[in-house]
C-alpha atoms as a PDB file:
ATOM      1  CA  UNK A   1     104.954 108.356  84.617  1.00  0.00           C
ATOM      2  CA  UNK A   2     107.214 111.373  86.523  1.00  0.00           C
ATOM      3  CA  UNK A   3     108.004 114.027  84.708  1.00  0.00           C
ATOM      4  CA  UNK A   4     110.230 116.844  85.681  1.00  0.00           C
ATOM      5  CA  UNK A   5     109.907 120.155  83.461  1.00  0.00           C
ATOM      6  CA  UNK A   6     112.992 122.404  84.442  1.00  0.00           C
ATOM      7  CA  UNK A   7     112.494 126.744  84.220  1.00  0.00           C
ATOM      8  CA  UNK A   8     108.632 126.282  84.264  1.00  0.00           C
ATOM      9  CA  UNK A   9     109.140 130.167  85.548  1.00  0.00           C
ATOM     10  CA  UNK A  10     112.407 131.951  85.677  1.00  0.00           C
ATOM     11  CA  UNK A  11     113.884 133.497  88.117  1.00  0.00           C
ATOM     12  CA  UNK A  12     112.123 136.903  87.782  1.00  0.00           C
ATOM     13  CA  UNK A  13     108.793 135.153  87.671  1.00  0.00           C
ATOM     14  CA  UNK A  14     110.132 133.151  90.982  1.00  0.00           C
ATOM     15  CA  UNK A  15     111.073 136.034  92.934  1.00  0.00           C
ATOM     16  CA  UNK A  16     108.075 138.008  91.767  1.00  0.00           C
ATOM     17  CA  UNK A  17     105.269 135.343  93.282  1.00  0.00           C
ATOM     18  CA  UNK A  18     107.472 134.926  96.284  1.00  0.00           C
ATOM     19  CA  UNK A  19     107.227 138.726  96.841  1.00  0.00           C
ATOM     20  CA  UNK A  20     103.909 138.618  96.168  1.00  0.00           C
ATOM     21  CA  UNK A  21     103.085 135.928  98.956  1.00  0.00           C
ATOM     22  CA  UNK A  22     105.737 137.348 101.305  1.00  0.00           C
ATOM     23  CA  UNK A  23     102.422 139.924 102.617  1.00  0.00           C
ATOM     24  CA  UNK A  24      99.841 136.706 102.462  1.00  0.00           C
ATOM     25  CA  UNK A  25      96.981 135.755 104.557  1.00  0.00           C
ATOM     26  CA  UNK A  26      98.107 132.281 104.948  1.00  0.00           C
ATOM     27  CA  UNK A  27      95.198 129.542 106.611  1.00  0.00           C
ATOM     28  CA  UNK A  28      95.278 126.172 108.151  1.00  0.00           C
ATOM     29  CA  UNK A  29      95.822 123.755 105.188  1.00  0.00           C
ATOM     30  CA  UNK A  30      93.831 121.175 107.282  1.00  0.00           C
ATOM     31  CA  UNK A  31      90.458 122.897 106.290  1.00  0.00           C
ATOM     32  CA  UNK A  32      90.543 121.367 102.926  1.00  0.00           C
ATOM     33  CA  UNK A  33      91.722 118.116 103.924  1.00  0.00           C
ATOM     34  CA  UNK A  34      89.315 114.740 103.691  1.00  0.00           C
ATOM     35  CA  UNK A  35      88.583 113.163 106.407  1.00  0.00           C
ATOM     36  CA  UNK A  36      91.782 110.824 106.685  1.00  0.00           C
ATOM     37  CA  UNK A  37      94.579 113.264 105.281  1.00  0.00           C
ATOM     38  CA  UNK A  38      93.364 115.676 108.095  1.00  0.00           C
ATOM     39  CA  UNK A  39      94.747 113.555 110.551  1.00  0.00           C
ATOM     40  CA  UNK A  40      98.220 113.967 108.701  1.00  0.00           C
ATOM     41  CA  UNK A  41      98.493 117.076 107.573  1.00  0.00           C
ATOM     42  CA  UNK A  42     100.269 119.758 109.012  1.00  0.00           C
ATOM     43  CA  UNK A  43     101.164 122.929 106.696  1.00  0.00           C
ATOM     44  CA  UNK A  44      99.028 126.432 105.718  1.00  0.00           C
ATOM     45  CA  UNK A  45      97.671 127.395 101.816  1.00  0.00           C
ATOM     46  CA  UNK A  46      96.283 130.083 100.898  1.00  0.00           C
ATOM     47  CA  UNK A  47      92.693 130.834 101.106  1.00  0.00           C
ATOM     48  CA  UNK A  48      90.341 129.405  98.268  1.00  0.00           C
ATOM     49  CA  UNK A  49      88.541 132.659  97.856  1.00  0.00           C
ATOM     50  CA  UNK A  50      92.008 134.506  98.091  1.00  0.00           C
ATOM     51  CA  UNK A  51      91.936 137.473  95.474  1.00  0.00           C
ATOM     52  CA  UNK A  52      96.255 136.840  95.272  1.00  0.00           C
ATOM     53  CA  UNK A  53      95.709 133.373  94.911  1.00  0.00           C
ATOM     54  CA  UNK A  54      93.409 133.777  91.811  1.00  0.00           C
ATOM     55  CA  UNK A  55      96.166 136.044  90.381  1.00  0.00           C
ATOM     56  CA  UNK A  56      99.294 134.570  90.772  1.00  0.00           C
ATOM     57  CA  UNK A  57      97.191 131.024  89.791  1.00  0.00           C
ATOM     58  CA  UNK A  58      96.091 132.861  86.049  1.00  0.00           C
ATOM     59  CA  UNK A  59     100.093 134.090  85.945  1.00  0.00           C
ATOM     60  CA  UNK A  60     100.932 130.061  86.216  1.00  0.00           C
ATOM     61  CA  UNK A  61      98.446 128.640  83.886  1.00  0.00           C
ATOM     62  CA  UNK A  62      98.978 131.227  80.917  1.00  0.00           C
ATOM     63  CA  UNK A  63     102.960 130.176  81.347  1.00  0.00           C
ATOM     64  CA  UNK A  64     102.075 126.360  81.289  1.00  0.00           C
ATOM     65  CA  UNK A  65      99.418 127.203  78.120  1.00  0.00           C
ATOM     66  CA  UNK A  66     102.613 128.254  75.750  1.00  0.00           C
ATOM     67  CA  UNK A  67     105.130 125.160  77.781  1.00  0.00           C
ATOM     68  CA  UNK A  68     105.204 122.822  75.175  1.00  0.00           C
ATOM     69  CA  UNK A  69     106.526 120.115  77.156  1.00  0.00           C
ATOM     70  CA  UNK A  70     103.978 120.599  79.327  1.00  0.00           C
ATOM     71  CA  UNK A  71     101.335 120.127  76.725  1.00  0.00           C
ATOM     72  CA  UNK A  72     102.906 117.002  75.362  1.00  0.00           C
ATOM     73  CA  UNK A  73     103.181 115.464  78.852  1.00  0.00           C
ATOM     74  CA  UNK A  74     100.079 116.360  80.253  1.00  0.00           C
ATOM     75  CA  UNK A  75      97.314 116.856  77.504  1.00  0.00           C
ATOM     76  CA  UNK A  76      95.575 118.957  79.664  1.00  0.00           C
ATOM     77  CA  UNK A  77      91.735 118.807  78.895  1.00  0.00           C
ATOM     78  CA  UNK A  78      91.143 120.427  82.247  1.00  0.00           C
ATOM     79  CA  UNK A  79      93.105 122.186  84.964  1.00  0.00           C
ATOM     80  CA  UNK A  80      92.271 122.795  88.168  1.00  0.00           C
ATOM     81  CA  UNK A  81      93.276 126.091  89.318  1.00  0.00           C
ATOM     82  CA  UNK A  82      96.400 126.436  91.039  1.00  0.00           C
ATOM     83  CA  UNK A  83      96.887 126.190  94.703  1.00  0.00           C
ATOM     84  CA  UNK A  84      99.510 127.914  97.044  1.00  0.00           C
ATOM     85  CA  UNK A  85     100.460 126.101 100.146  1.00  0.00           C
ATOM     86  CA  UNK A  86     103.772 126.574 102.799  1.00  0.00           C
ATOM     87  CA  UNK A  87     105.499 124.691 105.328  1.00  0.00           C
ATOM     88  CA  UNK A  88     107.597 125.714 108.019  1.00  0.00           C
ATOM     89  CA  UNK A  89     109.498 124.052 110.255  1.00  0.00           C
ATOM     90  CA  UNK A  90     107.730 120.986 111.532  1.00  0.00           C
ATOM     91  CA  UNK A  91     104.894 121.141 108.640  1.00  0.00           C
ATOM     92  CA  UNK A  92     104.730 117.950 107.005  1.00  0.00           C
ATOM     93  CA  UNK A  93     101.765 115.919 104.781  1.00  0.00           C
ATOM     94  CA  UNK A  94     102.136 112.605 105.321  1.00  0.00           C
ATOM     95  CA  UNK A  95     101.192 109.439 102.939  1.00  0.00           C
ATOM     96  CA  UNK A  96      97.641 110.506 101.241  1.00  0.00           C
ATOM     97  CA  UNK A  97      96.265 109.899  97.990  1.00  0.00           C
ATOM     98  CA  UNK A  98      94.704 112.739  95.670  1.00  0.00           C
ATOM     99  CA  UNK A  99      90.787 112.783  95.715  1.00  0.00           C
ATOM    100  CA  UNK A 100      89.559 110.884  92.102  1.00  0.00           C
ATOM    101  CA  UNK A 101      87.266 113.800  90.872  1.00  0.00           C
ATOM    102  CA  UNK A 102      87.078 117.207  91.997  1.00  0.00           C
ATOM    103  CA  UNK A 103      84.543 120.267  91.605  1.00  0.00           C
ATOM    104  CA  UNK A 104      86.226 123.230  90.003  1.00  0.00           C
ATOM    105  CA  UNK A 105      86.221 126.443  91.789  1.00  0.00           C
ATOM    106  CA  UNK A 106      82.788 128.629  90.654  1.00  0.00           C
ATOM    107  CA  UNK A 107      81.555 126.429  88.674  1.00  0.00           C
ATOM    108  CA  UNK A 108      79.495 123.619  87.843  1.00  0.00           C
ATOM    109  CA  UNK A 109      82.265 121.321  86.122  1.00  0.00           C
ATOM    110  CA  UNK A 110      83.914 118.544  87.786  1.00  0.00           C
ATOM    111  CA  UNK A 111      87.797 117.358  87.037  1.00  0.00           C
ATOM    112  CA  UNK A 112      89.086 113.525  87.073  1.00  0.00           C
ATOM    113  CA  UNK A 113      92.224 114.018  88.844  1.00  0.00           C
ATOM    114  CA  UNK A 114      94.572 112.311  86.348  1.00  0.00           C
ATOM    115  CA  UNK A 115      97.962 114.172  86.810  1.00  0.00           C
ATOM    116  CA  UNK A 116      98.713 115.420  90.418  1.00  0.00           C
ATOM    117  CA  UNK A 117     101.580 118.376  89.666  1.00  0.00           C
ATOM    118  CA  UNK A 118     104.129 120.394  91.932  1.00  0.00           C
ATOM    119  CA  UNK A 119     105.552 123.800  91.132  1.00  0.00           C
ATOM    120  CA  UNK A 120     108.151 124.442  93.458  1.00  0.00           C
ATOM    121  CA  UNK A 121     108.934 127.960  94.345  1.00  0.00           C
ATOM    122  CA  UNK A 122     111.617 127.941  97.316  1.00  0.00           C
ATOM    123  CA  UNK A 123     115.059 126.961  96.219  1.00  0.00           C
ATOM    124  CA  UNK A 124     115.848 123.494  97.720  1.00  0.00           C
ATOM    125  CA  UNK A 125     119.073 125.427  99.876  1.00  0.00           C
ATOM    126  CA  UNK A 126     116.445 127.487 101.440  1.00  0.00           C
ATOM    127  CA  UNK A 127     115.198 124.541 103.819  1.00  0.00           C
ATOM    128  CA  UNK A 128     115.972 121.092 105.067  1.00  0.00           C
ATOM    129  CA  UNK A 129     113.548 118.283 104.609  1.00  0.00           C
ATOM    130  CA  UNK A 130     110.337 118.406 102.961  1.00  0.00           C
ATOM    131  CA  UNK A 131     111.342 116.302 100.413  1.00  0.00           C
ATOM    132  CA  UNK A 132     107.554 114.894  97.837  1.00  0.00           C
ATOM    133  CA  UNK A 133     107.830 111.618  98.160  1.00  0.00           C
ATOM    134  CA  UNK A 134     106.105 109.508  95.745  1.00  0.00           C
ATOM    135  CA  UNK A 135     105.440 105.568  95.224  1.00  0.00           C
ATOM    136  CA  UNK A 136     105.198 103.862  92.262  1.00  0.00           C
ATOM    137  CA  UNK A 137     105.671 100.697  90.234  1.00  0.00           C
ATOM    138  CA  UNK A 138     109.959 100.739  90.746  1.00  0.00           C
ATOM    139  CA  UNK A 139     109.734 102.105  94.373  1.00  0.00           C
ATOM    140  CA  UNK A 140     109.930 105.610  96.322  1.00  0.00           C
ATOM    141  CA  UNK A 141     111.320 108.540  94.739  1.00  0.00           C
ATOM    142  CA  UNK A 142     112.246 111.772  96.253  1.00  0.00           C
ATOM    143  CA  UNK A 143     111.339 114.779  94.445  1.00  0.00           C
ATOM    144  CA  UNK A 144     113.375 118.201  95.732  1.00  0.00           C
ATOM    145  CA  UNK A 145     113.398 120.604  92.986  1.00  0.00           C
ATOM    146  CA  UNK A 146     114.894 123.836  91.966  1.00  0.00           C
ATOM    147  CA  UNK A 147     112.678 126.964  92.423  1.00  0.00           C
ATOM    148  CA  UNK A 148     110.259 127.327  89.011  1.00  0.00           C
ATOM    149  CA  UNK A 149     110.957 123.652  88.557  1.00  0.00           C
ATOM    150  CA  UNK A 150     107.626 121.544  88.216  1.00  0.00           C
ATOM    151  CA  UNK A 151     106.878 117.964  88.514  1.00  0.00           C
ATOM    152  CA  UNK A 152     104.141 115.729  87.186  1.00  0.00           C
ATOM    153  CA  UNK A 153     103.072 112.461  88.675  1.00  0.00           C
ATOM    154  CA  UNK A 154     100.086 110.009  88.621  1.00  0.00           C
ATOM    155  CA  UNK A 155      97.284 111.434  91.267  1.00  0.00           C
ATOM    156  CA  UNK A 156      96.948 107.785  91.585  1.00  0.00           C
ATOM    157  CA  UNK A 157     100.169 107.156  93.537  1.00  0.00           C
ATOM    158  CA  UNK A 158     100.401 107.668  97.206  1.00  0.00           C
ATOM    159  CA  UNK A 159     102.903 110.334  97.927  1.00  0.00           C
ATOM    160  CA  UNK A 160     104.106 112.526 101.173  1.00  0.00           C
ATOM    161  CA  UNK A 161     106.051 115.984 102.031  1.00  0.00           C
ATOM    162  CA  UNK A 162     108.036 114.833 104.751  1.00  0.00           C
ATOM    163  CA  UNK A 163     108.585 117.381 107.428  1.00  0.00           C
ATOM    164  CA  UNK A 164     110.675 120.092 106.803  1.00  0.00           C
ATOM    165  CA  UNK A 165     113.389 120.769 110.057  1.00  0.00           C
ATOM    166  CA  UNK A 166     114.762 124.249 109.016  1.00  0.00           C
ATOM    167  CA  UNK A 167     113.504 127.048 106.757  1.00  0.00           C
ATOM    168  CA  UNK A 168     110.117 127.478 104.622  1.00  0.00           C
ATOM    169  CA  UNK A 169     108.822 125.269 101.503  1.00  0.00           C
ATOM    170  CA  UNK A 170     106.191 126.838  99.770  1.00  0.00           C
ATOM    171  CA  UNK A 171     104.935 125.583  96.577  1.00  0.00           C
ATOM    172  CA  UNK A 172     102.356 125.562  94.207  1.00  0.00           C
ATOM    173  CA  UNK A 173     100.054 122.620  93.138  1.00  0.00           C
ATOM    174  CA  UNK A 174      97.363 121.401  90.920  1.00  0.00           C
ATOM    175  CA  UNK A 175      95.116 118.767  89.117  1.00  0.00           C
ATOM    176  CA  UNK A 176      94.632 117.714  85.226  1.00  0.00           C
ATOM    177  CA  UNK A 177      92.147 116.020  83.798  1.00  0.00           C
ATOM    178  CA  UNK A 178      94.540 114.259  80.883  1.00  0.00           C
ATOM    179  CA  UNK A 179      92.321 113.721  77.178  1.00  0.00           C
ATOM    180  CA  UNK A 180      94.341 110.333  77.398  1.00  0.00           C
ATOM    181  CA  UNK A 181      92.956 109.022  80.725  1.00  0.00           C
ATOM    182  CA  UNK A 182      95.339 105.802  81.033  1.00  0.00           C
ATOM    183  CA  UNK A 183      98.743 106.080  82.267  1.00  0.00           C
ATOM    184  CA  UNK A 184     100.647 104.057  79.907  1.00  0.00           C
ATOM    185  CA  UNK A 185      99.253 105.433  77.150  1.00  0.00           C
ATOM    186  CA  UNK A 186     100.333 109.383  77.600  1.00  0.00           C
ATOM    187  CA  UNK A 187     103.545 108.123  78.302  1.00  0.00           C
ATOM    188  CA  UNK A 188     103.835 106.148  74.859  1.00  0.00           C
ATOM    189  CA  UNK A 189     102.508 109.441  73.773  1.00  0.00           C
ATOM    190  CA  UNK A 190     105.051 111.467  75.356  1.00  0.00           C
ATOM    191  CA  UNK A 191     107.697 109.707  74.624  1.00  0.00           C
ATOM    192  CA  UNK A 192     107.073 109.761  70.817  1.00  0.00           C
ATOM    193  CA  UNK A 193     106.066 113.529  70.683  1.00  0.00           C
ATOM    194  CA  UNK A 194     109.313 114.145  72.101  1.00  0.00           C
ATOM    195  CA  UNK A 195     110.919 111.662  69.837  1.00  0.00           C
ATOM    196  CA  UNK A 196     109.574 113.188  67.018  1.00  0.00           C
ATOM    197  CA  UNK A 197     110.649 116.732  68.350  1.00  0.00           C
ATOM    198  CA  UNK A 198     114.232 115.674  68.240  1.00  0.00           C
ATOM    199  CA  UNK A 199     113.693 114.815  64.834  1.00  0.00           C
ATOM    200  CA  UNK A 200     112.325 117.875  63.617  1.00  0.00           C
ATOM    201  CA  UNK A 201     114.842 119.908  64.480  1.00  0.00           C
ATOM    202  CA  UNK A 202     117.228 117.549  62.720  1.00  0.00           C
ATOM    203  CA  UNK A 203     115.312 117.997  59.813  1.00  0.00           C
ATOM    204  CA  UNK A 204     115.281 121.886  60.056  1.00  0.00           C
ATOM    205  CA  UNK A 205     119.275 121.863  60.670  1.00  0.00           C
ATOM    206  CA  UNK A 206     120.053 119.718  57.428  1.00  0.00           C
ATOM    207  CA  UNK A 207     123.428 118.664  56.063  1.00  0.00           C
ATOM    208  CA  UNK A 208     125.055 120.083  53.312  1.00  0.00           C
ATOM    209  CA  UNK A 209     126.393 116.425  52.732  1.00  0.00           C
ATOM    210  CA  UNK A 210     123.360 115.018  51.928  1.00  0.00           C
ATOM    211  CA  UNK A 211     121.329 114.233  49.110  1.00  0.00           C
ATOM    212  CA  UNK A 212     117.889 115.881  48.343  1.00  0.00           C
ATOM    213  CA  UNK A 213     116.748 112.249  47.938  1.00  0.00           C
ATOM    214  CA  UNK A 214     118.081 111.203  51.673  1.00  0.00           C
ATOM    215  CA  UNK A 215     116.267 114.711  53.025  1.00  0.00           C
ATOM    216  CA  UNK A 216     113.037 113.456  50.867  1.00  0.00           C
ATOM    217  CA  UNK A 217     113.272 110.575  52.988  1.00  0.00           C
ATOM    218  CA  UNK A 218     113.952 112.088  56.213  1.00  0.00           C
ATOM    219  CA  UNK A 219     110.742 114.363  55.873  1.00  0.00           C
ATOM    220  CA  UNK A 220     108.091 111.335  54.515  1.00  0.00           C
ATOM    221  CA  UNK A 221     109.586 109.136  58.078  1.00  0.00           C
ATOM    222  CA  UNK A 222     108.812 112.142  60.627  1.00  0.00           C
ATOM    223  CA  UNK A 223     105.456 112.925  59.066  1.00  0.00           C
ATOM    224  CA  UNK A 224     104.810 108.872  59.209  1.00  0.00           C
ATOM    225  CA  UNK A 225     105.661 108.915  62.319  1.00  0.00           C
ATOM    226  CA  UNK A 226     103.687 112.363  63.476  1.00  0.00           C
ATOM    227  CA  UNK A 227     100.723 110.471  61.488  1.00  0.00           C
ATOM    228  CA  UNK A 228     100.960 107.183  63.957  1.00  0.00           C
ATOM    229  CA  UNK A 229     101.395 110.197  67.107  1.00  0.00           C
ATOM    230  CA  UNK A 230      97.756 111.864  66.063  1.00  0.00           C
ATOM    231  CA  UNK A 231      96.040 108.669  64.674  1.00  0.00           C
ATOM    232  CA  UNK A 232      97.270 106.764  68.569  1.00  0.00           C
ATOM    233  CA  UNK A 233      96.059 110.168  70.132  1.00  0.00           C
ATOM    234  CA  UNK A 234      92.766 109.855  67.666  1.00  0.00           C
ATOM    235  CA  UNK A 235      92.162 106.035  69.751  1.00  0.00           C
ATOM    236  CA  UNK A 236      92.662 106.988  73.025  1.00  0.00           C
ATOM    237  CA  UNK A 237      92.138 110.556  73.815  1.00  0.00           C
ATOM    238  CA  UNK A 238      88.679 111.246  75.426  1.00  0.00           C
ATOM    239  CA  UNK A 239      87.197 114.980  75.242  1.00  0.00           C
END
């Protein structure tokens, strides 16, 4: 499942974290590469121990912890910190897969990668190329999004930044550990949470043509149907 969440930040929240990194102390992405995406990756993030990285990483997850879309696609159980990384002209990542489990930064937790996620903060006019590329069961998709757009995808799936010719890309990116570990089933999830979102506010609105008896109805089919979302959520989630 690929999900795109538009206005993760706005514009002032944009501009601010790209001021913010304008003054960075940028380092060779390769050092935390494995031992076969080293040999194709070519771009610079910021330091793990970086005090600014910590900061602007706290400003991103407190704005995805009230993102109800977010919550609804991912199910976060666990999120790994956010990352900050750039490319410039010629930078490039090519076709890698995410690492299955992770150790969280100071601590003694680990984190299933589940959900692989890009936050992209350069507007896609700023640069040429560096489109994420990412395979999956109906082919290659190319992923270029607004700045403060973010996108979700299996950390399964092989994916790629091809190189960028002209400007900078810099973006943010992270891992969740899902409560719902299998694919399929968050997306059945997600797709009836926002289902049953679009009915709730139909609910709220009303019609002043209707009976009592038809709203009556209306209200005992959504809370069926938000019983079948928790009791499905109930079977599969895993925390």
């Amino acid at each position: 499942m690929l999900v795109v969440l538009e206005n993760v930040l706005s514009k002032t929240e944009v501009a601010q974290i790209r001021s913010s990194l304008e003054s960075a102390d940028w380092a060779d992405g390769r050092s935390s590469a494995g031992s076969l995406s080293v040999k194709v990756k070519q771009n610079q993030q910021l330091p793990e121990n970086s005090a600014l990285g910590e900061e602007l990483a706290n400003t991103i997850l407190r704005r995805l912890g009230s993102h109800p879309q977010f919550i609804s696609a991912a199910l976060p159980h666990r999120i790994y910190p956010p990352k900050f990384n750039r490319y410039g002209t010629g930078g490039h990542y090519g076709i890698h897969v995410d690492a299955a489990v992770m150790g969280l930064p100071r601590s003694d937790m680990t984190l299933r990668s589940d959900i692989s996620a890009t936050l992209f903060l350069s507007s896609p006019e700023s640069y040429e190329g560096g489109e994420l590329v990412i395979e999956g069961e109906f082919g290659a998709q190319q992923v270029k999004l607004n700045a403060g757009d973010l996108v979700l995808y299996p950390s399964s799936s092989l994916h790629q930044v091809l190189p960028v010719s002209q400007g900078v890309r810099i973006c943010s990116f992270f891992w969740i550990q899902s409560m719902v570990r299998d694919t399929a089933e968050r997306a059945l999830l997600y797709d009836l949470d926002q289902s049953i979102q679009v009915l709730s506010q139909g609910v709220k609105a009303g019609d002043g043509g209707v009976s009592i008896s038809k709203h009556l109805e209306s209200d005992h089919a959504l809370v069926r149907m938000t019983g079948v979302y928790h009791n499905l959520l109930r079977r599969w989630s895993q925390v």
